[in-house]
C-alpha atoms as a PDB file:
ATOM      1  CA  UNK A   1       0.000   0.000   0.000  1.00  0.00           C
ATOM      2  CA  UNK A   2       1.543   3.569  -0.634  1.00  0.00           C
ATOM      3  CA  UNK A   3       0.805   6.367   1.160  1.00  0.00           C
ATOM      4  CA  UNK A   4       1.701  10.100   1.998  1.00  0.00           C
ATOM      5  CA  UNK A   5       4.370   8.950   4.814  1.00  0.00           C
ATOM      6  CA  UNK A   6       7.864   8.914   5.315  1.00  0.00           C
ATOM      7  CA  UNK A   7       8.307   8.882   1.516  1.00  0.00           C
ATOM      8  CA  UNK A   8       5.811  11.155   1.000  1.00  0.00           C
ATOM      9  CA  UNK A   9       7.928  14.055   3.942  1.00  0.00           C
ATOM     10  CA  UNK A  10      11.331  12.834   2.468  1.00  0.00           C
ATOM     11  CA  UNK A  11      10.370  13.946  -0.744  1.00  0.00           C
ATOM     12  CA  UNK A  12       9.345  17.085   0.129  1.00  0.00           C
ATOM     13  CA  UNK A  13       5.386  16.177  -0.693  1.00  0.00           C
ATOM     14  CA  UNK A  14       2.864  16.568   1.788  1.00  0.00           C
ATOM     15  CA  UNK A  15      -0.461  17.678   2.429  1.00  0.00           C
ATOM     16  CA  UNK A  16      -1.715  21.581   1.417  1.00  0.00           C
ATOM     17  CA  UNK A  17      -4.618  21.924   3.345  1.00  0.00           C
ATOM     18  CA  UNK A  18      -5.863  19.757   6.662  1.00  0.00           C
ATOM     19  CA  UNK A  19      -8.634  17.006   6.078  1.00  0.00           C
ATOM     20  CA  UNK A  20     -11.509  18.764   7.498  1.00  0.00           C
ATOM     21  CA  UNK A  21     -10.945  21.481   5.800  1.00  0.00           C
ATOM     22  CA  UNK A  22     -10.761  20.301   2.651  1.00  0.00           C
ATOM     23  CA  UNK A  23     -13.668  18.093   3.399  1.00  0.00           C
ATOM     24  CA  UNK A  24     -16.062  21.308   4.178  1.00  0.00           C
ATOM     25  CA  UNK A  25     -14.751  23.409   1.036  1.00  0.00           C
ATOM     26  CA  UNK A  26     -15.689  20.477  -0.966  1.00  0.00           C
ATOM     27  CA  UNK A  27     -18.949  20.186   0.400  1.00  0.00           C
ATOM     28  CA  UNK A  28     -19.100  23.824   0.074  1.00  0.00           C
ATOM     29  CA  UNK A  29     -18.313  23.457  -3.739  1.00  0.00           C
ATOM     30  CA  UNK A  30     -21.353  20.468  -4.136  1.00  0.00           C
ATOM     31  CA  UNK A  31     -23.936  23.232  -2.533  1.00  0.00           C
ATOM     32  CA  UNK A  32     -23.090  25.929  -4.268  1.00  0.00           C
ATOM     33  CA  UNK A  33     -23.053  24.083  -7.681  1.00  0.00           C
ATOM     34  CA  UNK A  34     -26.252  22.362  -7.177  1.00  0.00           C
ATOM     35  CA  UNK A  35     -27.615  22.827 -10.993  1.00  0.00           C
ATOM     36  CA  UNK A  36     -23.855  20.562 -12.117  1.00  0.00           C
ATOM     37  CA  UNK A  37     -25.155  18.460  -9.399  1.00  0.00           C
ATOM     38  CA  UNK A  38     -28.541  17.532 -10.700  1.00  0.00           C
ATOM     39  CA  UNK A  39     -27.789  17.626 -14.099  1.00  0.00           C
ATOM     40  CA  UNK A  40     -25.095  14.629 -13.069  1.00  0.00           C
ATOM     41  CA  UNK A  41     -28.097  12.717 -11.183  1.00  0.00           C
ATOM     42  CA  UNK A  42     -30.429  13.454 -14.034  1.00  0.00           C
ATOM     43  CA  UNK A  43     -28.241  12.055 -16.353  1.00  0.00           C
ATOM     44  CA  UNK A  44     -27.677  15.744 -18.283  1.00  0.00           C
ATOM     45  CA  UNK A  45     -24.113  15.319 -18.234  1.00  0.00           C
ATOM     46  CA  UNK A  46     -23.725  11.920 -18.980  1.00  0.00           C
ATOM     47  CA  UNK A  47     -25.346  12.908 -22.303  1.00  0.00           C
ATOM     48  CA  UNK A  48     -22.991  16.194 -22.469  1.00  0.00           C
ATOM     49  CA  UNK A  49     -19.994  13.946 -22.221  1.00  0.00           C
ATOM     50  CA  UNK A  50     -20.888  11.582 -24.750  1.00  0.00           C
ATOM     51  CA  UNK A  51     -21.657  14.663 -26.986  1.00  0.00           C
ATOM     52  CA  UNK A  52     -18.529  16.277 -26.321  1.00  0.00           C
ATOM     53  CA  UNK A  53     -16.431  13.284 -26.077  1.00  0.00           C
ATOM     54  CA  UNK A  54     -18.010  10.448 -28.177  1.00  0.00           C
END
């Protein structure tokens, strides 16, 4: 299994922001895009993407 350890820190890679706070601004992102949202669970971009992308 790899993760973000020792490796990771000897590297010089490591985490940006903290968990939880990435966590909320991503929730953050999913409320305030809301149309994207529905249009994924509607299947409205499912159709986009096989427009756009074949």
């Amino acid at each position: 299994m790899c993760g973000c350890g020792e490796g990771g820190e000897a590297a010089g890679y490591g985490p940006k922001t903290r968990f939880e706070d990435g966590l909320a601004r991503t929730v953050d992102w999913y409320l305030s895009n809301r149309r994207w949202v529905e249009g994924v669970i509607t299947g409205e971009y499912l159709e986009y993407c096989r427009r756009v992308y074949g």
